[in-house]
C-alpha atoms as a PDB file:
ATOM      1  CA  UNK A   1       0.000   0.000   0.000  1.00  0.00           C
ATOM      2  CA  UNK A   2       1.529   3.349  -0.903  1.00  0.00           C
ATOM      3  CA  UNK A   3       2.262   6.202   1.614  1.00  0.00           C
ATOM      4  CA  UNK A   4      -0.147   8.615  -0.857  1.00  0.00           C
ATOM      5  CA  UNK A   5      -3.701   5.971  -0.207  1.00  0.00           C
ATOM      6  CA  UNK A   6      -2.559   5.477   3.286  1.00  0.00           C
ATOM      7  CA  UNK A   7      -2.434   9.125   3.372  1.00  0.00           C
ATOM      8  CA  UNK A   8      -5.865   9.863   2.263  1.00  0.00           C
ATOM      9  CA  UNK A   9      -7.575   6.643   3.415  1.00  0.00           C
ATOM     10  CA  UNK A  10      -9.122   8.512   6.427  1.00  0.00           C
ATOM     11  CA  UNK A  11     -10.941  10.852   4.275  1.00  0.00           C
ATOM     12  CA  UNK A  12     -11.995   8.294   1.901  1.00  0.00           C
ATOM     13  CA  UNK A  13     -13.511   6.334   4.881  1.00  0.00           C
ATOM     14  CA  UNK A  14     -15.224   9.540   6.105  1.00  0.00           C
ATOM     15  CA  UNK A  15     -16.448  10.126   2.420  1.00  0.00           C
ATOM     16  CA  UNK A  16     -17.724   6.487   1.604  1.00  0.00           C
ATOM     17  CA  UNK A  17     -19.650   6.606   5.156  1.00  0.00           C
ATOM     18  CA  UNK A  18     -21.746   9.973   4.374  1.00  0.00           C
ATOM     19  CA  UNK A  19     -22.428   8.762   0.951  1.00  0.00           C
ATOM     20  CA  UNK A  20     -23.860   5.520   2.256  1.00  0.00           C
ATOM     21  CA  UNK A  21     -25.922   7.721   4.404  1.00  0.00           C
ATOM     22  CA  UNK A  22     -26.963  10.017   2.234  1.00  0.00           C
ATOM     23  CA  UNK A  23     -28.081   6.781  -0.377  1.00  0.00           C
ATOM     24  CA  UNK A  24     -29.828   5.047   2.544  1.00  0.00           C
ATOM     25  CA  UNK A  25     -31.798   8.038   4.126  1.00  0.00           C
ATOM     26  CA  UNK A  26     -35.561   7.179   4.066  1.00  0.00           C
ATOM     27  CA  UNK A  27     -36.447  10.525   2.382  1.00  0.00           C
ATOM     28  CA  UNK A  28     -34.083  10.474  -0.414  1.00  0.00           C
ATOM     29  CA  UNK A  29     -34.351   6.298  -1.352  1.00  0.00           C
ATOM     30  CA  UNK A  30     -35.664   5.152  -3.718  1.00  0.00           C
ATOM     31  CA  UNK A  31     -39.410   3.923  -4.040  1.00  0.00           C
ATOM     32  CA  UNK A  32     -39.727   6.834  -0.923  1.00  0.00           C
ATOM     33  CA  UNK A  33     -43.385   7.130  -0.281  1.00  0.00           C
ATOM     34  CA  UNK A  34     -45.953   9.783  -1.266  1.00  0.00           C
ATOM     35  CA  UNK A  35     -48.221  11.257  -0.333  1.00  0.00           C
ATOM     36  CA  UNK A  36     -50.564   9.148  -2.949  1.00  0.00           C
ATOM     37  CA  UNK A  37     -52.441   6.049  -2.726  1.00  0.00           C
ATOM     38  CA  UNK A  38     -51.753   3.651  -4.476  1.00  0.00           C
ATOM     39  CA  UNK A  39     -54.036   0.454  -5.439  1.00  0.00           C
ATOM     40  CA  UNK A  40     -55.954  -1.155  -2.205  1.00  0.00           C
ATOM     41  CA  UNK A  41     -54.644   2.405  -0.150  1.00  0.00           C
ATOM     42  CA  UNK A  42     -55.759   5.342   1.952  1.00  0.00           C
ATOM     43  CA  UNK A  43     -53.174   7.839   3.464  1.00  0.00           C
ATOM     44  CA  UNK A  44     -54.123   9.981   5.833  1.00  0.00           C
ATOM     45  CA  UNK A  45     -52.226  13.373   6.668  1.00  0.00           C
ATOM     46  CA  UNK A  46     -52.499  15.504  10.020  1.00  0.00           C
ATOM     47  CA  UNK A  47     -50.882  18.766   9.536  1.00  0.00           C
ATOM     48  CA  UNK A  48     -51.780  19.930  12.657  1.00  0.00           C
ATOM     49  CA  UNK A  49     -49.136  21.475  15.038  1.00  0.00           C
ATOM     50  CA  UNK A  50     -49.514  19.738  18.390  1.00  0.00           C
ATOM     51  CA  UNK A  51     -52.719  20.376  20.455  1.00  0.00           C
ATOM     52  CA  UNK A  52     -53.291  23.601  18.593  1.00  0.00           C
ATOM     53  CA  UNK A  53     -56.940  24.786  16.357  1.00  0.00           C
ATOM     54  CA  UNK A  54     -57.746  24.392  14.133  1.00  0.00           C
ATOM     55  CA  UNK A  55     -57.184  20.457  12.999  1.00  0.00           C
ATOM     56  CA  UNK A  56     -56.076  20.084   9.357  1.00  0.00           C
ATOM     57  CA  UNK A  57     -56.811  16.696   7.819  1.00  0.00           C
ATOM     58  CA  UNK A  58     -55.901  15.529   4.427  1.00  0.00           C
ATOM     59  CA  UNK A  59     -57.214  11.707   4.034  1.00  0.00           C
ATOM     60  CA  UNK A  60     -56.612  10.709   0.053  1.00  0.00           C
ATOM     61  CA  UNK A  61     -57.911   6.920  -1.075  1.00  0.00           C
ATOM     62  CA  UNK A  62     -57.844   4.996  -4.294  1.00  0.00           C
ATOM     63  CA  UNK A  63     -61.075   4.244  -5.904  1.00  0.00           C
ATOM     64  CA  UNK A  64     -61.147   1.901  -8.274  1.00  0.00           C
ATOM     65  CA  UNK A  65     -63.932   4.056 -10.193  1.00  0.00           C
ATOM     66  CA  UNK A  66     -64.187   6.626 -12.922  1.00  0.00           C
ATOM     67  CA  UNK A  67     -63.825  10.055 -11.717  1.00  0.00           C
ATOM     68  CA  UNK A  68     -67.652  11.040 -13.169  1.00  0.00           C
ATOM     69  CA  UNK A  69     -68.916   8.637 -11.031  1.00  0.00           C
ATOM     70  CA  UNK A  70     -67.669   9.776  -7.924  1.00  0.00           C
ATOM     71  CA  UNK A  71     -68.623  13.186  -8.948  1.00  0.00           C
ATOM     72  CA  UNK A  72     -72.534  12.375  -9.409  1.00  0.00           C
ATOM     73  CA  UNK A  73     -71.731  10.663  -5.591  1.00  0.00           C
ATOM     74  CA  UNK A  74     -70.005  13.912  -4.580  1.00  0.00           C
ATOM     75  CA  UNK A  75     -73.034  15.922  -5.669  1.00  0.00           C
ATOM     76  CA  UNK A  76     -75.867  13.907  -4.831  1.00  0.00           C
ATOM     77  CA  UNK A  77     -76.851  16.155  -1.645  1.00  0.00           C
ATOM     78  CA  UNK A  78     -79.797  15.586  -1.002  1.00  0.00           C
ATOM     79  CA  UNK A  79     -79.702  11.385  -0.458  1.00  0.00           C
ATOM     80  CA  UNK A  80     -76.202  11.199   1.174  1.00  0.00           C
ATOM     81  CA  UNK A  81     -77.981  10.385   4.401  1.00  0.00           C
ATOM     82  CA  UNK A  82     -78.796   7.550   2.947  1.00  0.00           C
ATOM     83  CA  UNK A  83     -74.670   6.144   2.499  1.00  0.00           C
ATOM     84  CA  UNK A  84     -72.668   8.760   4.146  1.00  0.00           C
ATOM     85  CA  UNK A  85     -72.130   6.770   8.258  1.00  0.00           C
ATOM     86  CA  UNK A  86     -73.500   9.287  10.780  1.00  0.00           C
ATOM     87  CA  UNK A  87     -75.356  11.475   8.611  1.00  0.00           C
ATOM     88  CA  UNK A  88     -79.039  12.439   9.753  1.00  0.00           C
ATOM     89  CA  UNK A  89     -79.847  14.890   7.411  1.00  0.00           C
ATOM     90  CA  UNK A  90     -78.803  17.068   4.479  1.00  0.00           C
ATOM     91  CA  UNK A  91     -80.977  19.732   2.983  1.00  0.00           C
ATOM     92  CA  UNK A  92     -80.178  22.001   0.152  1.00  0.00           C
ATOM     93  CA  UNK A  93     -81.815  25.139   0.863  1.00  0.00           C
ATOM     94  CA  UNK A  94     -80.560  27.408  -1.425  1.00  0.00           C
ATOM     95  CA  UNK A  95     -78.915  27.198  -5.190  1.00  0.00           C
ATOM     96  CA  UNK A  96     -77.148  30.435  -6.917  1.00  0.00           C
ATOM     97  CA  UNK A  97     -75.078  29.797  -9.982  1.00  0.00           C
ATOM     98  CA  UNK A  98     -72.475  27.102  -9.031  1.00  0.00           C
ATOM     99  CA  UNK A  99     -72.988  27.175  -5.266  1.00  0.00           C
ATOM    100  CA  UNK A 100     -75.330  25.192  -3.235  1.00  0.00           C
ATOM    101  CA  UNK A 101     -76.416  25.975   0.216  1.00  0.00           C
ATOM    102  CA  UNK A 102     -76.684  22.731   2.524  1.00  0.00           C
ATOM    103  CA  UNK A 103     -77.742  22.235   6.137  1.00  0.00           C
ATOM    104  CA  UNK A 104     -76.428  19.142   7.533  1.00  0.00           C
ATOM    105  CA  UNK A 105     -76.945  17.203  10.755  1.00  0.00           C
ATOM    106  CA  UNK A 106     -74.378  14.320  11.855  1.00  0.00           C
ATOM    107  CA  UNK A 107     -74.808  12.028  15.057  1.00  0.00           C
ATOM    108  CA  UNK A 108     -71.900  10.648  16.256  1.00  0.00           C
ATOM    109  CA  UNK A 109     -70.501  13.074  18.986  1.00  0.00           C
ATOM    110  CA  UNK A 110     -70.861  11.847  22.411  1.00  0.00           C
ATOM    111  CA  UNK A 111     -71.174  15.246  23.703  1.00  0.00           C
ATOM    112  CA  UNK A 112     -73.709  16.647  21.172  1.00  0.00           C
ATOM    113  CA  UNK A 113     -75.169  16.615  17.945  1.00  0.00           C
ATOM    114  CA  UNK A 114     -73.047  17.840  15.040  1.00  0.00           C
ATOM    115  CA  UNK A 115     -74.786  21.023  13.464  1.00  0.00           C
ATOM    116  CA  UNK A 116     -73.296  22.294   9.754  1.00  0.00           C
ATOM    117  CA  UNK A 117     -74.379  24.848   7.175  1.00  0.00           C
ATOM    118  CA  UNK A 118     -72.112  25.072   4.307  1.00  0.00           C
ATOM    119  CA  UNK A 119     -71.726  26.719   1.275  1.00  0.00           C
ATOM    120  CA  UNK A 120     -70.727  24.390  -1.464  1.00  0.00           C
ATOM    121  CA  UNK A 121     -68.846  25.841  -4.478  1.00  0.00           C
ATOM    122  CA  UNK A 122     -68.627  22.826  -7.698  1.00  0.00           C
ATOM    123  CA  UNK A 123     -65.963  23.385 -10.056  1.00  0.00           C
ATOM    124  CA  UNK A 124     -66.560  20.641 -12.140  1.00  0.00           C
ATOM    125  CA  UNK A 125     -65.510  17.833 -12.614  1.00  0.00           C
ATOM    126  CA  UNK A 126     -62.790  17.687 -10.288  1.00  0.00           C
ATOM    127  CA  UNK A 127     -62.858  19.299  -7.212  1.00  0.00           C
ATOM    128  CA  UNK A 128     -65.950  20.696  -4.500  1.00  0.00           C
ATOM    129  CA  UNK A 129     -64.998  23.718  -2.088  1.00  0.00           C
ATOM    130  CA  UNK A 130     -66.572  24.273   1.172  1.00  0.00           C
ATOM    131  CA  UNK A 131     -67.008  26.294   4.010  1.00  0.00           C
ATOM    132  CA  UNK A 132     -69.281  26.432   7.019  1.00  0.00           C
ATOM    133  CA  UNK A 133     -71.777  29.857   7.496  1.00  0.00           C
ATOM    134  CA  UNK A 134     -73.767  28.759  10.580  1.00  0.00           C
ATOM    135  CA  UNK A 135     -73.787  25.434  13.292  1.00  0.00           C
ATOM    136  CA  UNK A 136     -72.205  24.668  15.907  1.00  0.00           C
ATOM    137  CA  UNK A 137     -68.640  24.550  14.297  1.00  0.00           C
ATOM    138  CA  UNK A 138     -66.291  27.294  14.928  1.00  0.00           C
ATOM    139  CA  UNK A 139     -64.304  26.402  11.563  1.00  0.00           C
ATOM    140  CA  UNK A 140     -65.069  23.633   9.015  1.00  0.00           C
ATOM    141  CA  UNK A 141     -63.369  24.493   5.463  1.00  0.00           C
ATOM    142  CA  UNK A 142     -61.584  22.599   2.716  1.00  0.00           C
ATOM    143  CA  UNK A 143     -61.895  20.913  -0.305  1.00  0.00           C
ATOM    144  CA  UNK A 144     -62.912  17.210  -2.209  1.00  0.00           C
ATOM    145  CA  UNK A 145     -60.278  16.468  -5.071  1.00  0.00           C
ATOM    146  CA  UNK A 146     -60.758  14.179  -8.052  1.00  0.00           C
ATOM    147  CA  UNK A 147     -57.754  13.498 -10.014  1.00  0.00           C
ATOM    148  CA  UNK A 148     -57.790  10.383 -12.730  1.00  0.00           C
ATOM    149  CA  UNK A 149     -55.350   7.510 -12.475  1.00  0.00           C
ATOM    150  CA  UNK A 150     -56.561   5.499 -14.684  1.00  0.00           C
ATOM    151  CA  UNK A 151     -59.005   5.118 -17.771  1.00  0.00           C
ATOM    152  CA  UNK A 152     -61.546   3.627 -14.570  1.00  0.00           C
ATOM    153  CA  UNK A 153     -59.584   4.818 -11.759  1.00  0.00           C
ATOM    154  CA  UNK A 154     -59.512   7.933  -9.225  1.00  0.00           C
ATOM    155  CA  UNK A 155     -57.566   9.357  -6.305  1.00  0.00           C
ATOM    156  CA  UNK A 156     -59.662  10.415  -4.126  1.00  0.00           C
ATOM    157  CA  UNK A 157     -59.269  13.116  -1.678  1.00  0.00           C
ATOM    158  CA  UNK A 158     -60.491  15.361   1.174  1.00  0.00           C
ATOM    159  CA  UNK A 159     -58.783  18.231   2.507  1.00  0.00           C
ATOM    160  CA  UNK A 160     -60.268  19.791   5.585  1.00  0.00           C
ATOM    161  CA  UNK A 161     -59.691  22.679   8.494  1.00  0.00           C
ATOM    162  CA  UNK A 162     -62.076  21.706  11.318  1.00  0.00           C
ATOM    163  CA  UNK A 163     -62.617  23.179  15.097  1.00  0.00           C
ATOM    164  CA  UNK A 164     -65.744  22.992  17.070  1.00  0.00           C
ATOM    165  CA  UNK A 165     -67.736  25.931  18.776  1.00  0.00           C
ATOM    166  CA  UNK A 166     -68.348  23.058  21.874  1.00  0.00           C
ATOM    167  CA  UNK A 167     -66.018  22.249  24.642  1.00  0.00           C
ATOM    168  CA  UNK A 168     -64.067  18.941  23.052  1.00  0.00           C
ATOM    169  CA  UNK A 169     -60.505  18.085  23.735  1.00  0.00           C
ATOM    170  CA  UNK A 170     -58.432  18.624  21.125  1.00  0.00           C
ATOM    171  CA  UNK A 171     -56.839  15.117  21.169  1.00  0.00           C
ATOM    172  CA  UNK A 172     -60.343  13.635  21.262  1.00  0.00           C
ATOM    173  CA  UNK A 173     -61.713  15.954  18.150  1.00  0.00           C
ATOM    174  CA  UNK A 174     -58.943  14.385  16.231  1.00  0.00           C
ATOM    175  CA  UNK A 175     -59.338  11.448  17.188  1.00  0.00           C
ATOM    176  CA  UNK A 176     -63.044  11.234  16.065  1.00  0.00           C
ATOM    177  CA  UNK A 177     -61.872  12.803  12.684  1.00  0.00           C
ATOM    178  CA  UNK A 178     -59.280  10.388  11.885  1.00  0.00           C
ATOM    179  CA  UNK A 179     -62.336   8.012  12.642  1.00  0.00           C
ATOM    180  CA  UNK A 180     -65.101   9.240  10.818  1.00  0.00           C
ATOM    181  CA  UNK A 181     -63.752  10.610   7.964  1.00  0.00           C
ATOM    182  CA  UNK A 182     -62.048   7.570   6.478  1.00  0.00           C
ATOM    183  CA  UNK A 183     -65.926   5.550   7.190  1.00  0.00           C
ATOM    184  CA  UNK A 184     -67.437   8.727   4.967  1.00  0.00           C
ATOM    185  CA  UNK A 185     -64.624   8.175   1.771  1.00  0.00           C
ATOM    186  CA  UNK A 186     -65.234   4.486   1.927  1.00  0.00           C
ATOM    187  CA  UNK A 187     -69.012   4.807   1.772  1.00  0.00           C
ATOM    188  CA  UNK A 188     -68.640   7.122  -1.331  1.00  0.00           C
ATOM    189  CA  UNK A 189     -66.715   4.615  -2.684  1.00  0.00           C
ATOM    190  CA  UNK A 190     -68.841   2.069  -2.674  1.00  0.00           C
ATOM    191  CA  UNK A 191     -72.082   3.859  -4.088  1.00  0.00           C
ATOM    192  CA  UNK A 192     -69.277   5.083  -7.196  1.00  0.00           C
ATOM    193  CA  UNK A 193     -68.770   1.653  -7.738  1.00  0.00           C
ATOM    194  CA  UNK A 194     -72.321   0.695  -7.633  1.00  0.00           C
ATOM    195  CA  UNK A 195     -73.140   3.711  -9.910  1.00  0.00           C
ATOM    196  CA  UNK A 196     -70.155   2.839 -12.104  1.00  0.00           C
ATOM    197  CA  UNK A 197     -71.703  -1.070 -12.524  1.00  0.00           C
ATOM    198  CA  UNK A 198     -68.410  -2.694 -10.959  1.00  0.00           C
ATOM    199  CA  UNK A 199     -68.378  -5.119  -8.415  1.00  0.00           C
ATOM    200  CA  UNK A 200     -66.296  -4.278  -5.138  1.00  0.00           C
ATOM    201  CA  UNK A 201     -62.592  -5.589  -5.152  1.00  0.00           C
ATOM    202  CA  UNK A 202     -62.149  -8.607  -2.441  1.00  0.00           C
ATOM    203  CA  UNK A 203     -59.104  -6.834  -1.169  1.00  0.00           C
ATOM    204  CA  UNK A 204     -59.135  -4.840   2.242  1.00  0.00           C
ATOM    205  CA  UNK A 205     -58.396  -0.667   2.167  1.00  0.00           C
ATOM    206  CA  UNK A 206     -55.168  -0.309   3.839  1.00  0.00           C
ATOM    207  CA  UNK A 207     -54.133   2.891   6.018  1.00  0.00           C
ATOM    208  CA  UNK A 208     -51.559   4.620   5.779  1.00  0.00           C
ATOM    209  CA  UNK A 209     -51.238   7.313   8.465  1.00  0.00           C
ATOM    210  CA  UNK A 210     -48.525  10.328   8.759  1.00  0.00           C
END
């Protein structure tokens, strides 16, 4: 071995090391994951800062349906009682152009009934903003995203901003959301399926949570 590599063997070392590092760091391998469901998936997202207002969920799935079918699901108001888990009641009380006025009513807070009147704005075919006007929310806001993956295939996603005008725990409020809102995505994706004529794959959702 020469004195020159015995001389610079040390940094080589040093150098070999951080590259191995740097090749083997979960964020920058390869195949890191996304943010995006894939096949058989749902991800949810908290980006919420810890035990601070208000929550922000984003909870994405992969439907194995054609993006106009979830739409007509999406924008069926007035009979998602009758599929959406929870859901007493949802009346459209007003229409102007592209928005849509909606009272809502959902039962599955311990503490109390959960009171929402949104507007709705559709900017078809792909995505549905909302916001709440009156109820017993202090904030409720976001945003249902359709984006094709496939010829009959759709990501499927819900952003949302959520804090209750009710005494609730913070902890527990997010806990209930990271509950219910999954049950509501995989209840639309059923009646899309239905609506789209194709049977139900055998395989069970799994979730993916960050």
């Amino acid at each position: 071995m020469s004195k020159l590599f015995k001389h610079h063997l040390p940094r080589l070392s040093l150098f070999l090391t951080l590259l191995l590092i740097v090749q083997f760091t979960p964020s920058q391998a390869q195949g890191a994951s996304t943010d995006s469901p894939k096949v058989g998936q749902m991800v949810i997202i908290n980006k919420t800062p810890h035990d601070t207002w208000p929550i922000e969920l984003k909870v994405s799935l992969y439907v194995e349906a054609p993006q106009k079918a979830l739409w007509r699901v999406l924008t069926d108001y007035e009979n998602m009682d009758e599929f959406v888990p929870h859901l007493q009641e949802c009346n459209i009380v007003d229409r102007r152009g592209n928005k849509i006025y909606l009272e809502q009513t959902f039962k599955h807070f311990p503490m109390t009934a959960m009171h929402l009147d949104l507007e709705i704005k559709e900017e078809p075919p792909h995505k549905i903003l909302f916001k709440r006007y009156a109820g017993n929310m202090k904030t409720y806001e976001g945003l249902w995203h359709l984006e094709q993956a496939g010829p009959k295939s759709t990501i499927f996603t819900l952003e949302v901003k959520a804090e209750p005008d009710f005494p609730v725990p913070q902890q527990v409020m997010a806990w209930v959301l990271e509950s219910e809102l999954p049950k509501g995505l995989l209840a639309m994706r059923k009646r899309a399926l239905k609506i789209a004529g194709q049977p139900e794959p055998a395989y069970s959702i799994e979730i993916i949570s960050r």
